[in-house]
Protein backbone atom coordinates (compact mmCIF):
# COMPACT_ATOMS: atom_id res chain seq x y z
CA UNK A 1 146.03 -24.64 211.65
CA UNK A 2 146.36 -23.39 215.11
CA UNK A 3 149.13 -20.89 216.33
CA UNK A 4 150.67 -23.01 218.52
CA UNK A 5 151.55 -25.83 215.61
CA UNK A 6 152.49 -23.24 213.22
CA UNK A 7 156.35 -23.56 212.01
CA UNK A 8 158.73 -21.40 213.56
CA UNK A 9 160.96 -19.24 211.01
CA UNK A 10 163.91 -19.07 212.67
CA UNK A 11 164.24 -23.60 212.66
CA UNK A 12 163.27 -23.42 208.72
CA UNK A 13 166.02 -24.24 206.57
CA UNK A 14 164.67 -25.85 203.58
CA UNK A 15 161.09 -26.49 201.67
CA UNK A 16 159.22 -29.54 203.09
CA UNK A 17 157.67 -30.18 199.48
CA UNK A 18 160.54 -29.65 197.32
CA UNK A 19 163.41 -29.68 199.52
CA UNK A 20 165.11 -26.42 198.33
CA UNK A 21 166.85 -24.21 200.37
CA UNK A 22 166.11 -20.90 198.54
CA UNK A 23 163.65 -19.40 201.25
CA UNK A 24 162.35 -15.70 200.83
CA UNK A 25 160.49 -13.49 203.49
CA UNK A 26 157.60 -11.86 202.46
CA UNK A 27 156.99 -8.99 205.09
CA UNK A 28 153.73 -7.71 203.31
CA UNK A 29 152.24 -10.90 203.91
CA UNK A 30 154.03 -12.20 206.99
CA UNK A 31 155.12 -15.24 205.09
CA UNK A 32 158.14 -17.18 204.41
CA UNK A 33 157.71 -18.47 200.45
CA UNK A 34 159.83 -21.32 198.28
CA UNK A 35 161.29 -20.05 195.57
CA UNK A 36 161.54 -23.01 193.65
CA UNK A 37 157.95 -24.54 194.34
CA UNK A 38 156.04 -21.49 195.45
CA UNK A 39 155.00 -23.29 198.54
CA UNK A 40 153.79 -21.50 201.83
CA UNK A 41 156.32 -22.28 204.59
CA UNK A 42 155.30 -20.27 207.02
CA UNK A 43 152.15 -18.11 207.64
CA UNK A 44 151.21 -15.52 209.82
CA UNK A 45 155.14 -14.46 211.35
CA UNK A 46 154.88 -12.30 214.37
CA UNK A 47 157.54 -9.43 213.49
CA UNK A 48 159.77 -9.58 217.05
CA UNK A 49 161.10 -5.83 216.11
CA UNK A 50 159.61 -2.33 217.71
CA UNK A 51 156.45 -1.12 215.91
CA UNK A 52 158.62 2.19 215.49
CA UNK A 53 161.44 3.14 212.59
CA UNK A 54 164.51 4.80 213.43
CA UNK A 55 166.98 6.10 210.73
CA UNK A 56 169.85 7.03 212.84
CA UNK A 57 171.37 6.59 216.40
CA UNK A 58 170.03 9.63 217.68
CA UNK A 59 166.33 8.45 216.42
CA UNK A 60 166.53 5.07 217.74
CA UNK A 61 167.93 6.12 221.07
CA UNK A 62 164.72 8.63 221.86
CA UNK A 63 162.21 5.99 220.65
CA UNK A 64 163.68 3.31 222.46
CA UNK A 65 161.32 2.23 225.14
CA UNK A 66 164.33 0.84 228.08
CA UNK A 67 164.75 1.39 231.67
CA UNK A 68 168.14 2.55 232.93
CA UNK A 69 170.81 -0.18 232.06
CA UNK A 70 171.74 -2.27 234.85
CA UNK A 71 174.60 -1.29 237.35
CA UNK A 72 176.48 -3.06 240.03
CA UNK A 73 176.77 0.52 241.77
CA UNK A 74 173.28 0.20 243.57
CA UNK A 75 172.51 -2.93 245.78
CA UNK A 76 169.55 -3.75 243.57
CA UNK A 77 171.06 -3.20 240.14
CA UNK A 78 168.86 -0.43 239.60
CA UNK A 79 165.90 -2.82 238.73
CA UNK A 80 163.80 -1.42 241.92
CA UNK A 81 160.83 1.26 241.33
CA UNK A 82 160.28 4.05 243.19
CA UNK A 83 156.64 5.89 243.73
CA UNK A 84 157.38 9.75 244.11
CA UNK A 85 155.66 11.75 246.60
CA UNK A 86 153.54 14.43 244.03
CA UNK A 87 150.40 12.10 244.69
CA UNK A 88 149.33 12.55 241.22
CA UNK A 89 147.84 9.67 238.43
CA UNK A 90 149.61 9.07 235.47
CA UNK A 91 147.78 11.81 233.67
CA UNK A 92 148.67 14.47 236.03
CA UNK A 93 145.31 14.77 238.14
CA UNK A 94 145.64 14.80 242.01
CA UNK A 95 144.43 11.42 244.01
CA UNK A 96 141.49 11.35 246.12
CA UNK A 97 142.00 11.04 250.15
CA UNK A 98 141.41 7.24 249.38
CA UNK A 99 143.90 6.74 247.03
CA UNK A 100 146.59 8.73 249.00
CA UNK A 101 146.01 7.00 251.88
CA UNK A 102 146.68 3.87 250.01
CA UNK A 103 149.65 4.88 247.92
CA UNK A 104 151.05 6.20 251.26
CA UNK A 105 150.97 2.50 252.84
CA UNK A 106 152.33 1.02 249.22
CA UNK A 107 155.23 3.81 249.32
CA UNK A 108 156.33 2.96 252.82
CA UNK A 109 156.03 -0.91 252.27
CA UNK A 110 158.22 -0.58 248.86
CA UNK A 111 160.61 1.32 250.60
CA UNK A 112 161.02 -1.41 253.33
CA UNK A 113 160.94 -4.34 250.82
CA UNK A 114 163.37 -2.37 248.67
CA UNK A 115 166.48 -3.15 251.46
CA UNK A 116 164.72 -6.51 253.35
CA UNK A 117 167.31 -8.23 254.72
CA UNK A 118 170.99 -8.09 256.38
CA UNK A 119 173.29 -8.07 253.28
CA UNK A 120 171.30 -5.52 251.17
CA UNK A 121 171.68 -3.25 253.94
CA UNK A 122 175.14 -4.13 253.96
CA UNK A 123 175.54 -3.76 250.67
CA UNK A 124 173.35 0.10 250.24
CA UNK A 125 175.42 1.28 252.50
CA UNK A 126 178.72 0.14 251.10
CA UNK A 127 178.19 1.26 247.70
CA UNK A 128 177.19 4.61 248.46
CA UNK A 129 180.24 4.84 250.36
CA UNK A 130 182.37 3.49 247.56
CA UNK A 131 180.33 6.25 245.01
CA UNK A 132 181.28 9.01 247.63
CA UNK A 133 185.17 7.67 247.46
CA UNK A 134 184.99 7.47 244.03
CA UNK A 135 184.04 11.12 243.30
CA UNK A 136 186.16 12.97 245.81
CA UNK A 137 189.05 11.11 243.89
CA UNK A 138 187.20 11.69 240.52
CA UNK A 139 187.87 8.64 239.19
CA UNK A 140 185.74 7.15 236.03
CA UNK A 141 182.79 5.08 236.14
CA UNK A 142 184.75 1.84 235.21
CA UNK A 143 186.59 2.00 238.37
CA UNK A 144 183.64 2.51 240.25
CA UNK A 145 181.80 -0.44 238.73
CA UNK A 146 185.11 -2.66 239.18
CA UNK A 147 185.04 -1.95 242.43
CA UNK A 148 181.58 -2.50 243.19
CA UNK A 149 181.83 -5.68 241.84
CA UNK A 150 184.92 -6.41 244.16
CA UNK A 151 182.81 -5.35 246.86
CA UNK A 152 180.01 -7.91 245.53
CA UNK A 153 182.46 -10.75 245.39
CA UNK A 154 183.79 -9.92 248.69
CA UNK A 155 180.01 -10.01 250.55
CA UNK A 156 179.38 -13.08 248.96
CA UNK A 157 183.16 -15.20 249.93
CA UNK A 158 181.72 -13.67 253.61
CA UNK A 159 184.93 -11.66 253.62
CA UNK A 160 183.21 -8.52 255.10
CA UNK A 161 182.66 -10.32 258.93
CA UNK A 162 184.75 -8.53 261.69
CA UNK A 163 186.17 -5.46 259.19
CA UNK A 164 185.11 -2.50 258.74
CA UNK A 165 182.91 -1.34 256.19
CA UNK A 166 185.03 1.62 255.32
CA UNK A 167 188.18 -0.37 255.16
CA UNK A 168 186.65 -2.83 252.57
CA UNK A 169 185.31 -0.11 250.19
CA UNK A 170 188.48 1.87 250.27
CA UNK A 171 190.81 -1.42 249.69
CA UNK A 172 188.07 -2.19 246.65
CA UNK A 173 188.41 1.35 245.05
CA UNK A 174 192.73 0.89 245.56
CA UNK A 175 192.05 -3.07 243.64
CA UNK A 176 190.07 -0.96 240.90
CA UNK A 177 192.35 1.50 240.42
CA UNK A 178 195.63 -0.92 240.67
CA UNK A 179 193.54 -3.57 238.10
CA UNK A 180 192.60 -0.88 235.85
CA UNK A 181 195.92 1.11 234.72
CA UNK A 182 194.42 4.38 237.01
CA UNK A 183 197.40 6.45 238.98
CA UNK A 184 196.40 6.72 242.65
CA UNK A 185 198.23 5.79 245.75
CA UNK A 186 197.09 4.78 249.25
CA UNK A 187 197.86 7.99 250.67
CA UNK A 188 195.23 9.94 248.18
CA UNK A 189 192.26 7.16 248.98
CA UNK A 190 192.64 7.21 252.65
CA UNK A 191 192.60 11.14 252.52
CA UNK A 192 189.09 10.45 250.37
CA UNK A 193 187.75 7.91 252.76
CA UNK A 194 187.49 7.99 256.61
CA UNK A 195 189.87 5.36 257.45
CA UNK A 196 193.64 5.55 257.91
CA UNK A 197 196.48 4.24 255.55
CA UNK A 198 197.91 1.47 257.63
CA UNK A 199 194.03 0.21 257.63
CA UNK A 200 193.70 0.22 254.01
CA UNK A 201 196.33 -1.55 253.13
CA UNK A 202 195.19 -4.74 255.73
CA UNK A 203 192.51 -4.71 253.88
CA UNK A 204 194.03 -4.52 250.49
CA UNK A 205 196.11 -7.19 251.28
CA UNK A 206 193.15 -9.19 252.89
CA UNK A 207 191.45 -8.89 249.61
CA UNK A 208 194.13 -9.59 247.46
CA UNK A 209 194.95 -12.81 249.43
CA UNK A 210 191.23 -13.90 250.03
CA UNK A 211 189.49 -13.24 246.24
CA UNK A 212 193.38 -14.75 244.35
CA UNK A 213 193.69 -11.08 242.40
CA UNK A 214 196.48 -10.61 240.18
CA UNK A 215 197.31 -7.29 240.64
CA UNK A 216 199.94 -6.02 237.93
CA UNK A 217 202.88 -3.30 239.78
CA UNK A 218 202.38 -0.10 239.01
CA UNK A 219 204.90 1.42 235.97
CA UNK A 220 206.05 5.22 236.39
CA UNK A 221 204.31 6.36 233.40
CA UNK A 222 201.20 5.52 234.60
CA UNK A 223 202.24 8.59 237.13
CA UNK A 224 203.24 10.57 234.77
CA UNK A 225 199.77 12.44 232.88
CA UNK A 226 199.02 12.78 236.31
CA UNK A 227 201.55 15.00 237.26
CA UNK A 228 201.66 16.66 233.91
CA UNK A 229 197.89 17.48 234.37
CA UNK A 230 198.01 18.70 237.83
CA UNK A 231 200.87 21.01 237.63
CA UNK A 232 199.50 21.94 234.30
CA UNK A 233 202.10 21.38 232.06
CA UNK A 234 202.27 21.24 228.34
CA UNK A 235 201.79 18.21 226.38
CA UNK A 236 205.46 18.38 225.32
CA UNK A 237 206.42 18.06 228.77
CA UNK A 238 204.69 14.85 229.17
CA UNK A 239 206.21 13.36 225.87
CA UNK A 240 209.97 13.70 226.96
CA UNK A 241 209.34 12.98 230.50
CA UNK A 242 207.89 9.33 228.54
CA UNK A 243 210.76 9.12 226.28
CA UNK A 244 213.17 10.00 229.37
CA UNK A 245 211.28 6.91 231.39
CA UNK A 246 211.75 4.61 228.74
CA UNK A 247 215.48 5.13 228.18
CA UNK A 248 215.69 4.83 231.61
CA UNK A 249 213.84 1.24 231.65
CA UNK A 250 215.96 0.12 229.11
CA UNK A 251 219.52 1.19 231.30
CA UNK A 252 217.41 -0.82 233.97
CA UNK A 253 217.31 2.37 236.05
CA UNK A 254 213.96 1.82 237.37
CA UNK A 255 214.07 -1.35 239.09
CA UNK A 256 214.06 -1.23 243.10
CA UNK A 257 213.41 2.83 242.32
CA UNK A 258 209.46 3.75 243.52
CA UNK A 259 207.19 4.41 240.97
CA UNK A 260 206.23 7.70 242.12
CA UNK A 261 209.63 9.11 242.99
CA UNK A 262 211.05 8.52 239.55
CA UNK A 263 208.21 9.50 237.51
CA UNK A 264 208.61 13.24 239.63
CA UNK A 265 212.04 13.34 238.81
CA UNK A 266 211.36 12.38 235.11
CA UNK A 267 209.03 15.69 235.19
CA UNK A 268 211.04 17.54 236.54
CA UNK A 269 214.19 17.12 234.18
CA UNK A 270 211.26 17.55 230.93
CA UNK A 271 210.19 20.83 232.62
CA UNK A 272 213.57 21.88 232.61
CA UNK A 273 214.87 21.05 229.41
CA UNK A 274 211.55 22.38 228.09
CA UNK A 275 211.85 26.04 229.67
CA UNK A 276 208.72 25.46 231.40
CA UNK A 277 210.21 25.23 234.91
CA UNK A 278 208.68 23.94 237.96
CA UNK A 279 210.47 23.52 241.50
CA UNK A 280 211.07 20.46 243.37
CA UNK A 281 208.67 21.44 246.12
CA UNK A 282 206.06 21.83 244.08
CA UNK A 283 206.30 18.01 242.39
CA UNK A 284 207.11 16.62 245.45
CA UNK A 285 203.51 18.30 246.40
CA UNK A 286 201.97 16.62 243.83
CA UNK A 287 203.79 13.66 243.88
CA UNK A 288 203.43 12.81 248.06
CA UNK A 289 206.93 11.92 247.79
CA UNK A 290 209.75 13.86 249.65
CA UNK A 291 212.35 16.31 247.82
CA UNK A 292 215.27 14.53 248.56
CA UNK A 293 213.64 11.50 247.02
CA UNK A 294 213.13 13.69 243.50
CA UNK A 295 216.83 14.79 244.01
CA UNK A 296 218.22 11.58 244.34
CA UNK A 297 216.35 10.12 241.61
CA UNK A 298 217.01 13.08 239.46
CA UNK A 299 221.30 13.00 239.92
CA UNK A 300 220.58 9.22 238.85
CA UNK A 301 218.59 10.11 235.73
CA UNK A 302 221.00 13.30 234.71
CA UNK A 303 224.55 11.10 235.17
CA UNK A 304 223.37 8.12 233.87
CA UNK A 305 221.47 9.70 230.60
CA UNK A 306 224.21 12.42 230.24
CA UNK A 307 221.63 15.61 230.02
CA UNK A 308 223.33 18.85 229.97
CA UNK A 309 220.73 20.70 232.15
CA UNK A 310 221.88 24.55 233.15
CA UNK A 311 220.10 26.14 236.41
């Protein structure tokens, strides 16, 4: 029997002779064997599986034999080779003058091919703006490859025509940050990106219109690890300055209030009442908002919630 015509194991589900469905493997013999008849299903089964064993995670992750995993952060997806410039074989020993020669006109043609046409250019040069963005705000990898993807999405709908490049990537990062749960405001990604506030959110808006995003508002606590973290504050300080913002949300104190400006003044009152003071200038720092905006906010919090706060 040829190759071709043998049985595959994985469509077997009973004995042709007898009709039973009690099927063993026999790996010794690369065989799949009735156990009712003793008949020969299958012969000759091509194990699918590395030729290596691995007995834990850390085994099976250095024997693995993968490239990189793919990522929407590079134009190409990081499926692209690149020949290196040490003009050395695979076992180490230097080329001849022929061979350089040759791998010099291979490693100038790959790098041409590698960004061919209009929109890969487009696209290099986005996402390595969007990377830069991404770790002068030092946001997480997710929010990078959210936004990459945004950017994708936005190339292809032909979105890009007659914007600016830096506009669009900025805008993305904001959707990436806004879709996943991650405190930061316009003010912080135009101060990480070369383009002004007013033009990132046109183009925020232009996205958000354009691609149908649902974008979910933006709660206070999100704002509020942020601030504990940068004015480093305790972790106490964080969990009352929660529990303060939901009592608040309940008394319906928050609506028509910005995010930012009652989230500062919820830190503010949990510093206090926790000894571990900080001023008003210094959240209002922090928070880009102004000080009368934490005052205001804070009166609100302290007669409505009935603290007893001494200064």
């Amino acid at each position: 029997m040829k190759e071709e015509n043998l049985p595959q194991a994985p469509r077997i589900r009973k004995c042709p002779e007898c009709g039973s469905n009690r099927l063993m493997r026999d790996y010794e013999c690369a065989e799949i064997v009735c156990m009712g008849c003793g008949f020969v299903v299958a012969a000759k089964l091509a194990d699918q599986g590395p030729e290596w064993r691995a007995f834990d995670d850390e085994q099976r992750a250095k024997r693995a034999r993968a490239g990189a995993p793919l990522t929407f952060t590079i134009h190409d997806k990081g499926l692209s080779t690149m020949i290196d410039w040490h003009d050395r074989d695979v076992y180490g020993k230097r080329l001849a003058p022929g061979q350089k020669a040759q791998i010099y006109r291979l490693r100038k043609w790959q790098r041409r091919i590698r960004v061919s046409d209009a929109t890969e250019r487009n696209l290099a040069f986005a996402l390595s703006e969007i990377s830069k963005i991404a770790n002068n705000l030092n946001l997480p990898k997710s929010i990078l490859e959210t936004a990459s993807v945004i950017y994708r999405k936005a190339v292809k709908e032909r979105l890009i025509r007659g914007r600016s490049i830096q506009g669009v990537t900025a805008a993305a990062i904001y959707v990436a940050c806004r879709q996943c749960g991650v405190a930061r405001t316009l003010d912080e990604i135009a101060q990480a990106s070369t383009v002004n506030k007013k033009e990132v959110g046109r183009s925020y808006r232009f996205l958000i219109k354009e691609l149908n995003y649902f974008i979910p508002p933006l709660k206070p606590s999100q704002y509020i690890t942020k601030f504990s973290n940068q004015l480093t504050m305790q972790g106490k300080v964080e969990e009352i300055a929660h529990k303060i913002l939901g009592t608040a949300k309940e008394l319906k104190l928050t609506s028509g209030r910005g995010p930012t400006g009652i989230a500062a003044a919820a830190s503010y009152i949990a510093s206090v009442l926790t000894g571990e003071r900080k001023t008003q200038r210094e959240i209002a720092e922090i928070a880009q908002v102004t000080e009368v905006t934490i005052r205001n906010r804070y009166k609100e919090l302290v007669e409505r919630l009935e603290f007893v706060i001494y200064l």
